[in-house]
Protein backbone atom coordinates (compact mmCIF):
# COMPACT_ATOMS: atom_id res chain seq x y z
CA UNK A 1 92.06 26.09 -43.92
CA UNK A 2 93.58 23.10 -42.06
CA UNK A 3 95.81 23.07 -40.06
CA UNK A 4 98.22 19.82 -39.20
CA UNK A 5 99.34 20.67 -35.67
CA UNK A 6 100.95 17.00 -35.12
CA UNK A 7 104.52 15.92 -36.08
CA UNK A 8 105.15 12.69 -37.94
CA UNK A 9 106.46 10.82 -34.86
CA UNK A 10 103.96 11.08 -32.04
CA UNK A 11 102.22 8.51 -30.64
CA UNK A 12 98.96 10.61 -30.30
CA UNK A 13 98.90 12.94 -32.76
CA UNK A 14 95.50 14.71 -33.48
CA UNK A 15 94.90 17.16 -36.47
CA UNK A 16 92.81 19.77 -36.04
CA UNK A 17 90.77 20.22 -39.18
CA UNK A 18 86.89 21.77 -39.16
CA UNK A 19 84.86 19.28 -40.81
CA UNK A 20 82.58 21.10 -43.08
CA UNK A 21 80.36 18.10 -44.37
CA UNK A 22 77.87 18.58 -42.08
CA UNK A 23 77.54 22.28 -42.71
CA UNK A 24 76.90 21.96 -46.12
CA UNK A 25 74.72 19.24 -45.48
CA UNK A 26 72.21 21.62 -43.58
CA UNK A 27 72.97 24.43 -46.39
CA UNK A 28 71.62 22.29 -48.77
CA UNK A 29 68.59 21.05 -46.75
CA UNK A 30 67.65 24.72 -45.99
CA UNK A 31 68.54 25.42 -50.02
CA UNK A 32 65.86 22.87 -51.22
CA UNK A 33 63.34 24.15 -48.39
CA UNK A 34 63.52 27.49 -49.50
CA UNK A 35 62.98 26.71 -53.06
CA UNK A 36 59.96 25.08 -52.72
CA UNK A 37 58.95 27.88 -50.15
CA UNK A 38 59.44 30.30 -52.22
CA UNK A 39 56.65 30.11 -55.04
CA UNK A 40 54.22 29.37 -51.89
CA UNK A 41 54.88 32.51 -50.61
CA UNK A 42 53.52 34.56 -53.95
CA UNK A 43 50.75 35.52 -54.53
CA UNK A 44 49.93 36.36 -58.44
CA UNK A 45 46.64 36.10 -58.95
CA UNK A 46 44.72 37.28 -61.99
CA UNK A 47 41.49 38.76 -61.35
CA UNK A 48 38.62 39.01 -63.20
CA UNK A 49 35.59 40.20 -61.52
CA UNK A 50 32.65 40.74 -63.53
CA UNK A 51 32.14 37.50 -64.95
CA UNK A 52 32.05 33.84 -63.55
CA UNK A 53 31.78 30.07 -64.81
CA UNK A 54 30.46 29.13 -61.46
CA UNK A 55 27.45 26.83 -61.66
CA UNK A 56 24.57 28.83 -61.00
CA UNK A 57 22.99 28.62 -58.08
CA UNK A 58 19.04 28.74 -57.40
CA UNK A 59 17.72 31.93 -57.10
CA UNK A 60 14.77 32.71 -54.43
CA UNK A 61 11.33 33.05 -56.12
CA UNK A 62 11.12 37.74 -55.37
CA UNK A 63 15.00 38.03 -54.74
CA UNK A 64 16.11 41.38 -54.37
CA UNK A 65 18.70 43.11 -56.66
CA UNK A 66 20.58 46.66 -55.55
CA UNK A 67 22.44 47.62 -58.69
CA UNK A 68 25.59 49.95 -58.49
CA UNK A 69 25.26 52.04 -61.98
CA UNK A 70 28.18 53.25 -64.25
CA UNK A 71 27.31 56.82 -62.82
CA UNK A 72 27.77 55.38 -58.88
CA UNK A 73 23.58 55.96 -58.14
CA UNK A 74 21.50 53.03 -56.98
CA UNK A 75 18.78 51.01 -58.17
CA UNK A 76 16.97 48.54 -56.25
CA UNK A 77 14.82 46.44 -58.53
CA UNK A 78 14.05 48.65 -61.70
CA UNK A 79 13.72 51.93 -59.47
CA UNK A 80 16.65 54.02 -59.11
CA UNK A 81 16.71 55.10 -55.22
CA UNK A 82 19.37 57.39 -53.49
CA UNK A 83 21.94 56.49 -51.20
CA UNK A 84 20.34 58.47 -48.54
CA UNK A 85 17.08 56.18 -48.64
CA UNK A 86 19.07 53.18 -48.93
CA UNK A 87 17.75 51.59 -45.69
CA UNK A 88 14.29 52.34 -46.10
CA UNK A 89 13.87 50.87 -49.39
CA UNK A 90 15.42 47.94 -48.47
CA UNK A 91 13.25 47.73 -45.79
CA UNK A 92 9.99 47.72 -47.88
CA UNK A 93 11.84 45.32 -50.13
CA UNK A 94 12.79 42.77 -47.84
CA UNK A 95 9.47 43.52 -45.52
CA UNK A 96 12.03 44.06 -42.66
CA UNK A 97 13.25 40.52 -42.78
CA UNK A 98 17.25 41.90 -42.06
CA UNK A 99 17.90 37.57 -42.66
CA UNK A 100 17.04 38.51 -46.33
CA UNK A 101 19.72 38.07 -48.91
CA UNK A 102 20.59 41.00 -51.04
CA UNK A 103 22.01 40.67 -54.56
CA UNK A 104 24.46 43.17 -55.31
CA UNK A 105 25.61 44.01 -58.73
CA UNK A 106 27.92 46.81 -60.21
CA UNK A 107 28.98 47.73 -63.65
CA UNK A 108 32.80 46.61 -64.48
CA UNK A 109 33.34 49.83 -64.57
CA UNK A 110 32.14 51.01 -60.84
CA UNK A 111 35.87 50.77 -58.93
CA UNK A 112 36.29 48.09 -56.01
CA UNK A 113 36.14 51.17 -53.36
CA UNK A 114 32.87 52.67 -54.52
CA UNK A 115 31.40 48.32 -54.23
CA UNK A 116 33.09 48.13 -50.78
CA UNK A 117 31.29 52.01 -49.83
CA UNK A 118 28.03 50.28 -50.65
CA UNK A 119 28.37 47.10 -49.02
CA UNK A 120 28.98 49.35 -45.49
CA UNK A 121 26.01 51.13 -46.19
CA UNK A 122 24.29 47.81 -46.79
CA UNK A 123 26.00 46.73 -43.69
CA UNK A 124 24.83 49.91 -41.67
CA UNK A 125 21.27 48.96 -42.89
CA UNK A 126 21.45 45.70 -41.07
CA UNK A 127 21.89 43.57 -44.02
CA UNK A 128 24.87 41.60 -43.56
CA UNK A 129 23.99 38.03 -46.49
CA UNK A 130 24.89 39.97 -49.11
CA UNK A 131 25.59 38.07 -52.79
CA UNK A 132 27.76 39.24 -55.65
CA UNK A 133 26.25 38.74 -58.90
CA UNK A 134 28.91 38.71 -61.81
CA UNK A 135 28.51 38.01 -65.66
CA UNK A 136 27.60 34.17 -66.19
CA UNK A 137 29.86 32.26 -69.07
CA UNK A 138 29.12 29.30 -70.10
CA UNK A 139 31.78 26.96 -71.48
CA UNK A 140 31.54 25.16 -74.53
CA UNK A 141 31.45 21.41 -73.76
């Protein structure tokens, strides 16, 4: 698309021509940005919650475990307990120490929403250190 405005014989001819080089230059710097961008920007992450290959930490000597069963009811310790009296088992448990860490753990089977409901309740209670527990696997060295 140029287009040669000057005649053979003048003195100071110019030729008005767009000179694209540098546009394509900055297309192709913006080109190369974007495609590294690109896979930053995704996010596929597999997930698998219930178990971990974390190094186990050290537990506290009495530590105090609130279980989320397959059937959604509670059990702090070995004794089931009801949502309802939530607070005032954890209470005794933790001999009103609210600094106390609580170790949560649900069946794989117990959905994200109904872990999340009893984390707020745990929250409502005044416990806010609270530790998932998962599945420990070991890997073979």
């Amino acid at each position: 698309m140029a287009i040669k405005l000057a005649r053979e014989d003048d003195e100071f001819a110019e030729t008005h021509e767009i000179n694209v080089t540098p546009f394509i230059d900055v297309i192709l710097v913006l080109l190369i940005i974007f495609m590294i961008a690109a896979p930053l920007a995704t996010v596929d992450v597999a997930v698998d919650l219930p178990s971990t290959n974390a190094e186990p930490q050290q537990r506290p000597d009495k530590p105090i475990f609130l279980t989320v069963k397959s059937d959604l009811s509670l059990a702090l310790g070995d004794e089931t307990i009801q949502r309802a009296n939530l607070a005032a088992a954890l209470d005794a448990a933790a001999k009103g120490n609210h600094d106390e860490r609580i170790f949560l753990r649900a069946d794989h089977t117990v959905s994200y929403g109904d872990v999340m409901d009893v984390m707020n309740a745990l929250r409502a209670a005044g416990y806010l250190k609270v530790a998932l527990v998962g599945l420990e696997q070991r890997e073979a060295k």
